[in-house]
C-alpha atoms as a PDB file:
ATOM      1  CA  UNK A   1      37.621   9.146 141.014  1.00  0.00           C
ATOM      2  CA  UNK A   2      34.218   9.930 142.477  1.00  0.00           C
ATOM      3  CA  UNK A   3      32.403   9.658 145.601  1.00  0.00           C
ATOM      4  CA  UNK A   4      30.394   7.033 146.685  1.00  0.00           C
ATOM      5  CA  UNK A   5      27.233   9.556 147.361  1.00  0.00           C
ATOM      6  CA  UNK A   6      27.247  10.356 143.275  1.00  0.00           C
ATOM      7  CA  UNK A   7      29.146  11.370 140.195  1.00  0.00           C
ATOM      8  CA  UNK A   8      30.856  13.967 141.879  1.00  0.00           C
ATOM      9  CA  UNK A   9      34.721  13.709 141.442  1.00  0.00           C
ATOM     10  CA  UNK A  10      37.274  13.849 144.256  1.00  0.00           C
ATOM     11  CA  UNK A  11      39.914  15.680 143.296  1.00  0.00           C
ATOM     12  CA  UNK A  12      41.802  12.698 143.188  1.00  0.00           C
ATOM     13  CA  UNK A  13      43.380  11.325 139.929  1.00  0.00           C
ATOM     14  CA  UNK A  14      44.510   7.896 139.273  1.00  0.00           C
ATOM     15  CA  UNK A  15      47.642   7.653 136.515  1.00  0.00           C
ATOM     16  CA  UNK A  16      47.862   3.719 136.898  1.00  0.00           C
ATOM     17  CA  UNK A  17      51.104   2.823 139.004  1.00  0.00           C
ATOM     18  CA  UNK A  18      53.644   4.481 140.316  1.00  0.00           C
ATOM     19  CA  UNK A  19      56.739   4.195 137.768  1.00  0.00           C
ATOM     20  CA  UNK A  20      59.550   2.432 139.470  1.00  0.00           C
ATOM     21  CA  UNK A  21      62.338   4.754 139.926  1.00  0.00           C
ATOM     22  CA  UNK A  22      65.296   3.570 140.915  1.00  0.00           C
ATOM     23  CA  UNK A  23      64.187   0.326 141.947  1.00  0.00           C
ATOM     24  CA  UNK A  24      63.387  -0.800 138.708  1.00  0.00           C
ATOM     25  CA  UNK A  25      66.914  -1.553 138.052  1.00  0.00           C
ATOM     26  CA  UNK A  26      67.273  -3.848 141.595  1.00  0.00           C
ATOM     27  CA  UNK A  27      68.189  -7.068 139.834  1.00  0.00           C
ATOM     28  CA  UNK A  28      70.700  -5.874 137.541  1.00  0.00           C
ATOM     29  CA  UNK A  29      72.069  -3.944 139.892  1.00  0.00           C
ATOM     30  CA  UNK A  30      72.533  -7.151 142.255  1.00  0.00           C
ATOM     31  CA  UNK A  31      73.477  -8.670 138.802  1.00  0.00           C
ATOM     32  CA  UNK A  32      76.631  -6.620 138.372  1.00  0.00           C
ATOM     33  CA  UNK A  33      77.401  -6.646 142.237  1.00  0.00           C
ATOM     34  CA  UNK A  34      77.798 -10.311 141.968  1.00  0.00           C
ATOM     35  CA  UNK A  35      79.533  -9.976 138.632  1.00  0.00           C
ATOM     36  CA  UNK A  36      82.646  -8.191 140.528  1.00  0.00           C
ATOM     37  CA  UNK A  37      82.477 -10.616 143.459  1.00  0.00           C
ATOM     38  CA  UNK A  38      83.253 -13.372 141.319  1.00  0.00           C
ATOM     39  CA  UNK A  39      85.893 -11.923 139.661  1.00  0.00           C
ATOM     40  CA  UNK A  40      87.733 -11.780 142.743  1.00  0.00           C
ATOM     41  CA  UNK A  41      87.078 -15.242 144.457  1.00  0.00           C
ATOM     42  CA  UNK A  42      84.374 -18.027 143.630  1.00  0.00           C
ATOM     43  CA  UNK A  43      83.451 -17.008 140.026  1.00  0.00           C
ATOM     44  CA  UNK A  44      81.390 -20.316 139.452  1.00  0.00           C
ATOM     45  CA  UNK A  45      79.297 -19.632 142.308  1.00  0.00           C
ATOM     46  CA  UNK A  46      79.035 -15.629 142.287  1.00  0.00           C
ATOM     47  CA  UNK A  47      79.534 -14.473 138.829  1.00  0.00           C
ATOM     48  CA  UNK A  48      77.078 -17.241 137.727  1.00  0.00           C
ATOM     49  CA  UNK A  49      74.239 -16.077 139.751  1.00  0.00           C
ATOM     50  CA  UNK A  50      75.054 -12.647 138.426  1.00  0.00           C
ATOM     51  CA  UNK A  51      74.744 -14.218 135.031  1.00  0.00           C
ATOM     52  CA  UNK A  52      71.228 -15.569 135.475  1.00  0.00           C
ATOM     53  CA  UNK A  53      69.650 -12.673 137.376  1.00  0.00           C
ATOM     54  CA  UNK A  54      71.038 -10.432 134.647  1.00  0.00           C
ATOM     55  CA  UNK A  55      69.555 -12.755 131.963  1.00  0.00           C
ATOM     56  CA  UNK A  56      65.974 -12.777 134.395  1.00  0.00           C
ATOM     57  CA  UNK A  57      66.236  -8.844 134.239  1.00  0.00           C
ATOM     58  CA  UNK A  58      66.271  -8.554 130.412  1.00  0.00           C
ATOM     59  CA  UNK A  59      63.984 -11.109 129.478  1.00  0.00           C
ATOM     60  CA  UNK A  60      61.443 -11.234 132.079  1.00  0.00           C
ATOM     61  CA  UNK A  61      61.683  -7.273 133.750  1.00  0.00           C
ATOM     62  CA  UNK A  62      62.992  -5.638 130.973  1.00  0.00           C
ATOM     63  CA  UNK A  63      65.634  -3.638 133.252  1.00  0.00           C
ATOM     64  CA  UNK A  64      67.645  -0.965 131.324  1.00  0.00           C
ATOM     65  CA  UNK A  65      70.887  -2.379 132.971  1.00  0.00           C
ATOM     66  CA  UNK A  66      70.441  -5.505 132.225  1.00  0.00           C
ATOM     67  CA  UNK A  67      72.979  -5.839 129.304  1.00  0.00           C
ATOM     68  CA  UNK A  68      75.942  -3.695 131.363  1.00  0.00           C
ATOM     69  CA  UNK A  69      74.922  -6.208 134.248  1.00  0.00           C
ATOM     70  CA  UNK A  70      75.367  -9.540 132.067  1.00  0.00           C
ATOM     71  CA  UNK A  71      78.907  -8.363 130.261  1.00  0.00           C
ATOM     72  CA  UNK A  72      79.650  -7.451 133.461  1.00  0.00           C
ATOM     73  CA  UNK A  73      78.829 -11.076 135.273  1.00  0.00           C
ATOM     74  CA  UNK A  74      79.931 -12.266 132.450  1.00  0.00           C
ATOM     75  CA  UNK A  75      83.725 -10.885 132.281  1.00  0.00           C
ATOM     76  CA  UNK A  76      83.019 -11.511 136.040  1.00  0.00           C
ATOM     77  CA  UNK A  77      82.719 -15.356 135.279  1.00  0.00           C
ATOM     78  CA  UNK A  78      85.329 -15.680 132.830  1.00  0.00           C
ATOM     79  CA  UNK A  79      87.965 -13.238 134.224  1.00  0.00           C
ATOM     80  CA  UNK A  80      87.263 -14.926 137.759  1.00  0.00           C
ATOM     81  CA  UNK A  81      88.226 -18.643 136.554  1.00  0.00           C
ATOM     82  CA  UNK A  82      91.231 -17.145 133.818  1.00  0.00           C
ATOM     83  CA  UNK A  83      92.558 -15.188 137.152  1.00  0.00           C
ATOM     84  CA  UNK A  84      91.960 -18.627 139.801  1.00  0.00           C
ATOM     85  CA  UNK A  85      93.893 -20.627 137.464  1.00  0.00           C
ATOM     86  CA  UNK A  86      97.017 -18.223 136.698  1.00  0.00           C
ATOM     87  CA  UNK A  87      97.162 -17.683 140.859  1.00  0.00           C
ATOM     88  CA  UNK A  88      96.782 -21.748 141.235  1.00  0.00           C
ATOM     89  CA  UNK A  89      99.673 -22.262 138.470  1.00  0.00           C
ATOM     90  CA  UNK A  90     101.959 -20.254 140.318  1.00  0.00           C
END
C-alpha cells in the first residue's frame, strides 16, 4: 500500500480477505443443530430446514461440513418421522 504523498509504501500489506475461521462453517453447523432437533420432536419442520441449509452450504458456500450436516438432517428427518410414528402406534 502506499501513501497518498508518493510511491512510498506503508508498511502495510494487503493479503485479500480475512479467511473465515470458524465461521465459515455457520450454516452447517445450524444445519446439523436442526438435524438433532428434529429427530426428537417436529422432524418435518426442523430436520427439513436443516436439510436445505445443509444443501445451501454445499452448493452455494462450499462449507466443509456440509455433507456431515445433510446425513445428519437427513437421519434427523427420517429417524424423526420413523420414531413419531412408532410413539403414535403405541
Amino acid at each position: 500500500m502506499t501513501t497518498q504523498y508518493g510511491n512510498q509504501p506503508t508498511g502495510q500489506q494487503h493479503n485479500g480477505a480475512p479467511t473465515a475461521g470458524a465461521s465459515g462453517n455457520v450454516f452447517s453447523i445450524i444445519a446439523i443443530v436442526l438435524g438433532v432437533i428434529g429427530f426428537i420432536f417436529l422432524p418435518i419442520v426442523f430436520a427439513l430446514g436443516g436439510l436445505i441449509m445443509a444443501i445451501i452450504a454445499k452448493t452455494v458456500r462450499h462449507e466443509r461440513l456440509a455433507t456431515i450436516a445433510i446425513v445428519v438432517s437427513a437421519i434427523g428427518l427420517v429417524g424423526g418421522m420413523v420414531l413419531g410414528a412408532i410413539v403414535v402406534s403405541m
